[in-house]
PDB file of N, CA and C in Angstrom:
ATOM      1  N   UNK A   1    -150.509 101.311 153.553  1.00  0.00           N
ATOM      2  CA  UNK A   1    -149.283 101.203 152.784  1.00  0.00           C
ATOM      3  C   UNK A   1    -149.326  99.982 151.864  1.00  0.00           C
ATOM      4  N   UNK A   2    -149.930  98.722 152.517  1.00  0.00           N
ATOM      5  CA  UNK A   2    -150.367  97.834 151.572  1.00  0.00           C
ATOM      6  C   UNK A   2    -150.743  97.839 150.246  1.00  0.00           C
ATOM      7  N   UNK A   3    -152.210  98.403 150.565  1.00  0.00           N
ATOM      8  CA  UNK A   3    -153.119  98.551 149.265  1.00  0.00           C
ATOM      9  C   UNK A   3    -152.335  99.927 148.340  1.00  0.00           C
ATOM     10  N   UNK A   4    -151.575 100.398 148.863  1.00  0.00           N
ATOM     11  CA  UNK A   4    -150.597 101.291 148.242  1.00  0.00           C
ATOM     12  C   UNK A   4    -149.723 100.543 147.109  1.00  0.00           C
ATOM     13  N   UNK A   5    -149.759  99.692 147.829  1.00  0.00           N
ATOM     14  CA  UNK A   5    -148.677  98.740 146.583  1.00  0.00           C
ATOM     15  C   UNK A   5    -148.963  98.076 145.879  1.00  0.00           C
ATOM     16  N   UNK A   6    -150.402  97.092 146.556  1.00  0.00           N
ATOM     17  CA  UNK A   6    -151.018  96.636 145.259  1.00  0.00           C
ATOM     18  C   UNK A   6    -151.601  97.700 144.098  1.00  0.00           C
ATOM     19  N   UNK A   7    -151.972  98.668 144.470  1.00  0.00           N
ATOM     20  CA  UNK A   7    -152.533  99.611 143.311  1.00  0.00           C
ATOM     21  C   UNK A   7    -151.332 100.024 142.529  1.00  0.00           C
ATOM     22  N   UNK A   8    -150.308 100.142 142.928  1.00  0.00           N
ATOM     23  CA  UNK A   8    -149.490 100.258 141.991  1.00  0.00           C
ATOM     24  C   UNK A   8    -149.016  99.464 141.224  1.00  0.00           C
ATOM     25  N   UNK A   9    -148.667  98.008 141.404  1.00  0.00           N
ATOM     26  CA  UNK A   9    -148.680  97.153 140.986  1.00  0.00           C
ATOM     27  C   UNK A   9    -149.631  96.734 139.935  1.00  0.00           C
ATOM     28  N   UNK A  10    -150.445  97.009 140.360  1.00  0.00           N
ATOM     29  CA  UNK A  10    -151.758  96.221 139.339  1.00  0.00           C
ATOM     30  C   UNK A  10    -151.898  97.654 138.595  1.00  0.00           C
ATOM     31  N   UNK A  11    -151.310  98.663 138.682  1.00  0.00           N
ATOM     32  CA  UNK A  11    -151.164  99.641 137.476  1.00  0.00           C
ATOM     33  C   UNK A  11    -150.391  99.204 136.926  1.00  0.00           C
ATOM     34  N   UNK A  12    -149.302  99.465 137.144  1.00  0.00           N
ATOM     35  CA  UNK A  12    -147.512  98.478 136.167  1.00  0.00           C
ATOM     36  C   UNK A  12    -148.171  97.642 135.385  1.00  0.00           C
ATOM     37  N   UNK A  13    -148.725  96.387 136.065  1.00  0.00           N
ATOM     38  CA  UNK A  13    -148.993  95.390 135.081  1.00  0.00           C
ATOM     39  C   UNK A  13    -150.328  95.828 134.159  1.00  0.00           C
ATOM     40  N   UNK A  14    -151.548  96.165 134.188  1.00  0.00           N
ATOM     41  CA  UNK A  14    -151.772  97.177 133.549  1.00  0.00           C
ATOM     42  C   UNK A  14    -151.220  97.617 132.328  1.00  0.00           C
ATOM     43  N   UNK A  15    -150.774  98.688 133.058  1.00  0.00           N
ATOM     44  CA  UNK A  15    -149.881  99.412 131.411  1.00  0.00           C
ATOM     45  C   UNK A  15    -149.128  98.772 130.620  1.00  0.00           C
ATOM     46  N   UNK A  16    -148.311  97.716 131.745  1.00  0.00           N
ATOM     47  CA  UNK A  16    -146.416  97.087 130.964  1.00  0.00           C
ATOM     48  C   UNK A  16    -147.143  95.727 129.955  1.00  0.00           C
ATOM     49  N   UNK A  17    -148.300  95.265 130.324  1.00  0.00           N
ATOM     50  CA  UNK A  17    -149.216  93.928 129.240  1.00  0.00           C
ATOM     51  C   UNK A  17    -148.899  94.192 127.641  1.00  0.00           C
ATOM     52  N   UNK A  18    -149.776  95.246 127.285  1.00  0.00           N
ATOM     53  CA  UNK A  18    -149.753  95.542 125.537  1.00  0.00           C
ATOM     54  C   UNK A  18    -148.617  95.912 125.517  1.00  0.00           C
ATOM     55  N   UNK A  19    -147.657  96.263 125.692  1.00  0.00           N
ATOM     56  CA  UNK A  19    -146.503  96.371 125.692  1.00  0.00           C
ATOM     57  C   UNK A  19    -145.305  94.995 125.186  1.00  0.00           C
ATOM     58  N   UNK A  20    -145.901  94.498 126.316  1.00  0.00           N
ATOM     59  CA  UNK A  20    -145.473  93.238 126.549  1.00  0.00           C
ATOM     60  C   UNK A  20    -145.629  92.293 125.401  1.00  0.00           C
ATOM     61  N   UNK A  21    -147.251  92.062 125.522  1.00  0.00           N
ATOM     62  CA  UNK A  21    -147.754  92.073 123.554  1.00  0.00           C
ATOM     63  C   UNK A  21    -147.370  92.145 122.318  1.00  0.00           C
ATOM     64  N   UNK A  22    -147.362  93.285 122.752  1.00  0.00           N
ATOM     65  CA  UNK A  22    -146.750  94.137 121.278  1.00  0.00           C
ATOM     66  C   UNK A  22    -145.303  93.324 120.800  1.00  0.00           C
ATOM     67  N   UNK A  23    -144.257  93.375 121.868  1.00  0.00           N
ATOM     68  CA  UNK A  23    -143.024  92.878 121.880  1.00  0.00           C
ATOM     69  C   UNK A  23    -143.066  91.295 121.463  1.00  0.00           C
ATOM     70  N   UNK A  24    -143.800  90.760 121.846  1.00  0.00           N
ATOM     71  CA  UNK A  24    -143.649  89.181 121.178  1.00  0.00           C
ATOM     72  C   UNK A  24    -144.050  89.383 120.233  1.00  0.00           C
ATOM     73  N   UNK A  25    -145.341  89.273 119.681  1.00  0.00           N
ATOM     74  CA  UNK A  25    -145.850  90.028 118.274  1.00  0.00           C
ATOM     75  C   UNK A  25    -144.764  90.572 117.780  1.00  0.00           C
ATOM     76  N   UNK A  26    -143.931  90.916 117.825  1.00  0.00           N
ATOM     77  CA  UNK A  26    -142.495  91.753 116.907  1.00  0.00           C
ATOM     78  C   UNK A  26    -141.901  90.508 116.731  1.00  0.00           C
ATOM     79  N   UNK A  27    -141.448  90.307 117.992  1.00  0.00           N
ATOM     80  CA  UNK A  27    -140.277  88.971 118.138  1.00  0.00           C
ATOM     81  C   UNK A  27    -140.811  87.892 117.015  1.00  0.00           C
ATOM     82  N   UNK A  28    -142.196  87.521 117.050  1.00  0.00           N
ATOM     83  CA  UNK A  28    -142.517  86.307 116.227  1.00  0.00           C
ATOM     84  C   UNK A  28    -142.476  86.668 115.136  1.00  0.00           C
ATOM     85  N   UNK A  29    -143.048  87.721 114.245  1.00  0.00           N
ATOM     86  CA  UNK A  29    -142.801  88.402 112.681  1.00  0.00           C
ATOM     87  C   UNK A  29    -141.164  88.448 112.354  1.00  0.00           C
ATOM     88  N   UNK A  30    -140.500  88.601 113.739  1.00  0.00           N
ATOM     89  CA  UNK A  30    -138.892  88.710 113.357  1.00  0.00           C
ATOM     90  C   UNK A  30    -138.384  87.370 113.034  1.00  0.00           C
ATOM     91  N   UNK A  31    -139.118  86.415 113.545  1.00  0.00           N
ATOM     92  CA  UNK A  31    -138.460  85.036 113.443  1.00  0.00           C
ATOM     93  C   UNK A  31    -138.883  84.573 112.385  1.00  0.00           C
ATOM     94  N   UNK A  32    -140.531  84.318 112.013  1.00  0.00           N
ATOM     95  CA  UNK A  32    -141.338  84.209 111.069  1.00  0.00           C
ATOM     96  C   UNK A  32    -140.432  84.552 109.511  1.00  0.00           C
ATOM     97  N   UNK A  33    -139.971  85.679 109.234  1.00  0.00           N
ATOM     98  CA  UNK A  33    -139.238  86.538 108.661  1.00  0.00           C
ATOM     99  C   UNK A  33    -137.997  85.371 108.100  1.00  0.00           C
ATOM    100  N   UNK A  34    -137.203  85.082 109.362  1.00  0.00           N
ATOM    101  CA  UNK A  34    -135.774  84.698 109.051  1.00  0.00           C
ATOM    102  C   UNK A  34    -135.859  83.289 108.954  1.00  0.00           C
ATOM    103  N   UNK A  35    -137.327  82.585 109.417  1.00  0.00           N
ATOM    104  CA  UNK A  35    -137.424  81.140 109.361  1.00  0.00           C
ATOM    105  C   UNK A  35    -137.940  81.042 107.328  1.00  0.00           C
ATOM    106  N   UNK A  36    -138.501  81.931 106.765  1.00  0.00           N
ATOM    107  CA  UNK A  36    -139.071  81.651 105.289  1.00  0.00           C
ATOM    108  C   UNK A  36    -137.970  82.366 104.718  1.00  0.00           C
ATOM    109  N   UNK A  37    -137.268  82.991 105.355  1.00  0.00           N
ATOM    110  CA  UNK A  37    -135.910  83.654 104.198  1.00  0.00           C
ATOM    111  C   UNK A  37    -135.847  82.499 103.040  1.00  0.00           C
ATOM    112  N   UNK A  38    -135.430  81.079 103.322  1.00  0.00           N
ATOM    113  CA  UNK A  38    -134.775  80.539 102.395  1.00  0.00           C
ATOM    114  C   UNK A  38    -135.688  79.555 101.471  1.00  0.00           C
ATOM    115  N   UNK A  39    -137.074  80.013 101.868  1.00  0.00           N
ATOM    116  CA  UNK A  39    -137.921  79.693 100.919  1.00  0.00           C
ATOM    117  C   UNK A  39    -138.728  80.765  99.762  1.00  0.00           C
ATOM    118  N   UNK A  40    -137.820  81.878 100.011  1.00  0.00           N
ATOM    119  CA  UNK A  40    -138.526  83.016  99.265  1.00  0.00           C
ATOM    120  C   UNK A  40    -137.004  83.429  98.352  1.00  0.00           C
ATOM    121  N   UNK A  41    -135.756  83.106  98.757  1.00  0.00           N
ATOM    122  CA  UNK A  41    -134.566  83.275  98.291  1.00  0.00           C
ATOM    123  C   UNK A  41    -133.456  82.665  98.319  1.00  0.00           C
ATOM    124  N   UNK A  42    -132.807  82.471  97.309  1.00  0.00           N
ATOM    125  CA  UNK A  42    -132.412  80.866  97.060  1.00  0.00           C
ATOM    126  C   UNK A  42    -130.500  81.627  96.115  1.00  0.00           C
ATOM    127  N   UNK A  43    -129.832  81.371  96.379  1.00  0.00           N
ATOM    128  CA  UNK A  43    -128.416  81.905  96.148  1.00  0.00           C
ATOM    129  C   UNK A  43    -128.471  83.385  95.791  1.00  0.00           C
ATOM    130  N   UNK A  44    -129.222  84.242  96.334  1.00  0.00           N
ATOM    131  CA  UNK A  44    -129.525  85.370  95.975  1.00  0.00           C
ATOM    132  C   UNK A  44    -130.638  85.864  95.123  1.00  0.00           C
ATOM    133  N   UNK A  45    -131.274  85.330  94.782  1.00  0.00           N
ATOM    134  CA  UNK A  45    -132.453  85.376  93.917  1.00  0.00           C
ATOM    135  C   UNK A  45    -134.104  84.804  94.437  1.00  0.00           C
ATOM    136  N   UNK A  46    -135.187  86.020  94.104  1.00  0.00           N
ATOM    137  CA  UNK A  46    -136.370  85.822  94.279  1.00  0.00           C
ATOM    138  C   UNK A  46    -136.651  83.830  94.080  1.00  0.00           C
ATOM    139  N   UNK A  47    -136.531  82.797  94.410  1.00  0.00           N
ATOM    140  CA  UNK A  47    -136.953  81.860  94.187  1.00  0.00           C
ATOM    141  C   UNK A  47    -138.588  81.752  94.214  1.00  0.00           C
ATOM    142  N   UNK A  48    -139.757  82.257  95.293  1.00  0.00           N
ATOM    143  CA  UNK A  48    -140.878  82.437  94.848  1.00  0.00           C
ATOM    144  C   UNK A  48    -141.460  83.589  95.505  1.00  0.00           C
ATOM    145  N   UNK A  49    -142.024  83.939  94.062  1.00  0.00           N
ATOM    146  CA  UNK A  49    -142.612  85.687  94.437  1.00  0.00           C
ATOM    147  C   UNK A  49    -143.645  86.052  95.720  1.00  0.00           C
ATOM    148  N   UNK A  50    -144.278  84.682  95.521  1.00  0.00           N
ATOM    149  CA  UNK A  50    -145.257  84.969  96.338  1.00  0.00           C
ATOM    150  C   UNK A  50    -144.733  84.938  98.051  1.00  0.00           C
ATOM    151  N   UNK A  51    -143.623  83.978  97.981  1.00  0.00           N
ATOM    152  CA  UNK A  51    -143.146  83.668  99.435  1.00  0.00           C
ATOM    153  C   UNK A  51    -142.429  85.449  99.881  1.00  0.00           C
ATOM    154  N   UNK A  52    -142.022  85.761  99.016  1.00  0.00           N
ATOM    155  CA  UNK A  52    -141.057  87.191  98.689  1.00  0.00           C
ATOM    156  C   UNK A  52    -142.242  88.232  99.139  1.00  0.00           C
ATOM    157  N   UNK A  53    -143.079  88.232  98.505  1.00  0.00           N
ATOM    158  CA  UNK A  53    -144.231  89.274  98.904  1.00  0.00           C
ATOM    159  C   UNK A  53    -144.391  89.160  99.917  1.00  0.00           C
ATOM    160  N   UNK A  54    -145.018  88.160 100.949  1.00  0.00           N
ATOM    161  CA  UNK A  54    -145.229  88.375 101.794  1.00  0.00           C
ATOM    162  C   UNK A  54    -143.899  88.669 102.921  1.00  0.00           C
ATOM    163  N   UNK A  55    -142.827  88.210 102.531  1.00  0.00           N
ATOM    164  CA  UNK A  55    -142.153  88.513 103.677  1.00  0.00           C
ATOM    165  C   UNK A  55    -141.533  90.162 103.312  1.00  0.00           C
ATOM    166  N   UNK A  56    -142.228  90.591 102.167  1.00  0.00           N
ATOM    167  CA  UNK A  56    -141.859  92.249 102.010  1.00  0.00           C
ATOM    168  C   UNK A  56    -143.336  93.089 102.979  1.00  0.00           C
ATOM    169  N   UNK A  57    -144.185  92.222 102.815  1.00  0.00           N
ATOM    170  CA  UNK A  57    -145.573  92.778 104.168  1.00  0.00           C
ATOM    171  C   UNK A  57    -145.296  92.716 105.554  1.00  0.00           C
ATOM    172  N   UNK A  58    -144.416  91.499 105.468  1.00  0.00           N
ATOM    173  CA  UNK A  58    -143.701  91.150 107.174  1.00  0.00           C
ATOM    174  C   UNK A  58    -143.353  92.085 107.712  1.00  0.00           C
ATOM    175  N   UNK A  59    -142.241  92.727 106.892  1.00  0.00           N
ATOM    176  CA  UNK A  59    -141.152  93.594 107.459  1.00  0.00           C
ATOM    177  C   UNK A  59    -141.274  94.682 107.041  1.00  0.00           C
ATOM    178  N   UNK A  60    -142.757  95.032 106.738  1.00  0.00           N
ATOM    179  CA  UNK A  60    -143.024  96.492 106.958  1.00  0.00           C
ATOM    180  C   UNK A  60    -143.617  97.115 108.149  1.00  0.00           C
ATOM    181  N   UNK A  61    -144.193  95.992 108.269  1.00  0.00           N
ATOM    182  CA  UNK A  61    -145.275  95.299 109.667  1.00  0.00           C
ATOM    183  C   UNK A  61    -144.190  95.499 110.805  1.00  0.00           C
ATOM    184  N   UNK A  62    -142.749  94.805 110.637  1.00  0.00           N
ATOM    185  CA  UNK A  62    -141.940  94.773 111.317  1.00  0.00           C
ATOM    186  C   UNK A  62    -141.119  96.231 111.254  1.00  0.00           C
ATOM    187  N   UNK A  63    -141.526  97.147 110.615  1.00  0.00           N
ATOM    188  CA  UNK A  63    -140.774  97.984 110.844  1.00  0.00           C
ATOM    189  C   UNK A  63    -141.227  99.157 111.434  1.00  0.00           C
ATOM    190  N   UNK A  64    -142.633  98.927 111.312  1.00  0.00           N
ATOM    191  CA  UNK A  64    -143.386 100.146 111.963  1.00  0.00           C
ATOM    192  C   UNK A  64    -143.797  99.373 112.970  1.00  0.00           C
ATOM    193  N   UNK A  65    -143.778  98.200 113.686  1.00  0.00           N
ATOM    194  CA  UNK A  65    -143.723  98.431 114.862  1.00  0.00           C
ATOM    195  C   UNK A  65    -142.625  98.328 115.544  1.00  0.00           C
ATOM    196  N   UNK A  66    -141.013  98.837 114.909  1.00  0.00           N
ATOM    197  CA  UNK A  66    -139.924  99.168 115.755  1.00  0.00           C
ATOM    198  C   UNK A  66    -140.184 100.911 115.896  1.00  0.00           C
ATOM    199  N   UNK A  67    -140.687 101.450 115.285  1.00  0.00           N
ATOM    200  CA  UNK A  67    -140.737 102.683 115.253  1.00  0.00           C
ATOM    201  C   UNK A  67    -141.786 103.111 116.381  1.00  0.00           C
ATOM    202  N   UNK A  68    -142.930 102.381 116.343  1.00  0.00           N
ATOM    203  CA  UNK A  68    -144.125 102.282 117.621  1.00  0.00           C
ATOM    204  C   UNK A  68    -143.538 102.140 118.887  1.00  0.00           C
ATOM    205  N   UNK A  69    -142.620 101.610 118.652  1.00  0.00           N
ATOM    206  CA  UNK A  69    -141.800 101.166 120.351  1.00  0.00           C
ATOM    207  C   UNK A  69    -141.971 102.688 120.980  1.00  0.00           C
ATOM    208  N   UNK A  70    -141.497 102.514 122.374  1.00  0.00           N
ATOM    209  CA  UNK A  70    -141.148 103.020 123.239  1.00  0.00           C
ATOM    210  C   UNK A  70    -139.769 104.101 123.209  1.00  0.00           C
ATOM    211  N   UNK A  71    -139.509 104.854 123.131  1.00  0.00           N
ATOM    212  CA  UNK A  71    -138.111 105.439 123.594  1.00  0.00           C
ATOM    213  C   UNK A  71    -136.903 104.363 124.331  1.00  0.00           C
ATOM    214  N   UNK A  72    -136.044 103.933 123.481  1.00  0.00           N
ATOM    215  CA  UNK A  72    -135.047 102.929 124.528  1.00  0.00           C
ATOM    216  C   UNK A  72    -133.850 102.910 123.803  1.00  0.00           C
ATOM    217  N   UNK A  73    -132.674 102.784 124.617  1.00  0.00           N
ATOM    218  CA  UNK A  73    -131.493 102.573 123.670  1.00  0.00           C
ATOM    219  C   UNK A  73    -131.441 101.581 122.912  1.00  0.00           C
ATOM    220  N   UNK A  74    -132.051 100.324 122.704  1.00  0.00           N
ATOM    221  CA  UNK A  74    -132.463  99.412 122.260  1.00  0.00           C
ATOM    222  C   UNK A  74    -133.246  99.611 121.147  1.00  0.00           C
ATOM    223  N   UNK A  75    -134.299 100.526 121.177  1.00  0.00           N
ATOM    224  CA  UNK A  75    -134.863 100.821 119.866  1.00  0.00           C
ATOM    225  C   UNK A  75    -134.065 101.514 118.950  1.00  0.00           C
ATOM    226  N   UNK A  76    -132.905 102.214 119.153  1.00  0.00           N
ATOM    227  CA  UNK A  76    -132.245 102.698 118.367  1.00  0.00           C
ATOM    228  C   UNK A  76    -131.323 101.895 117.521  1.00  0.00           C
ATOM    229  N   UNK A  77    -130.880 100.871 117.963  1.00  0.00           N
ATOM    230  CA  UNK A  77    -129.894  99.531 117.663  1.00  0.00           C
ATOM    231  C   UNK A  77    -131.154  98.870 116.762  1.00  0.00           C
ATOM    232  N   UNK A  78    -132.109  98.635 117.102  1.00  0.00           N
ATOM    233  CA  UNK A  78    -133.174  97.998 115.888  1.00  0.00           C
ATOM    234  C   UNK A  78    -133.321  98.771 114.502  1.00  0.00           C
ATOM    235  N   UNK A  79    -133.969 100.071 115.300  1.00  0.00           N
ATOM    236  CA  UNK A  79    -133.869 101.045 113.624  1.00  0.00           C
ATOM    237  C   UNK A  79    -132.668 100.884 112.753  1.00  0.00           C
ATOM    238  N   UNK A  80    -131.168 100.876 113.255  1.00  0.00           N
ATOM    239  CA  UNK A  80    -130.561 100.381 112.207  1.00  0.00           C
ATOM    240  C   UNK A  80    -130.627  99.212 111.912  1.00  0.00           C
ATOM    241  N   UNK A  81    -130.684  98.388 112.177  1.00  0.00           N
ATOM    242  CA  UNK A  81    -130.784  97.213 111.479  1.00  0.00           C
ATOM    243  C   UNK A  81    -131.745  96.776 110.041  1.00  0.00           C
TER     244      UNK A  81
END
């Protein structure tokens, strides 16, 4: 019954890792994102293109991997956003 549980266990963790991964990797592009907002846009306006470009690569990056997610009520509250 033991080794019953560690094998399951060490499956969970296993599978739930890249997952896990994946999810910070989001989280940091999400922050990344909202920390250069105000160096790429400045009272509403492109202030520099180049800062702008990339945070238009960010959050494409960021958007296909909300779509990669998992099935969750949570992923649905992201897609709109």
């Amino acid at each position: 019954m033991k080794s019953l549980f560690y094998l399951v266990t060490l499956l969970v963790l296993l599978f739930t890792r890249p997952l896990m991964a994946d999810t910070q990797q989001l989280l940091q592009l999400i922050d990344y994102v909202g920390v250069d907002y105000s160096g790429a846009i400045v009272n509403g306006d492109v202030a520099s293109e180049a800062e702008y470009a990339e945070m238009l690569d960010f959050t494409a990056g960021i958007t296909q991997q909300v779509v990669d997610l998992p099935e969750h009520e949570v992923k649905a509250r992201l897609s709109e956003q």
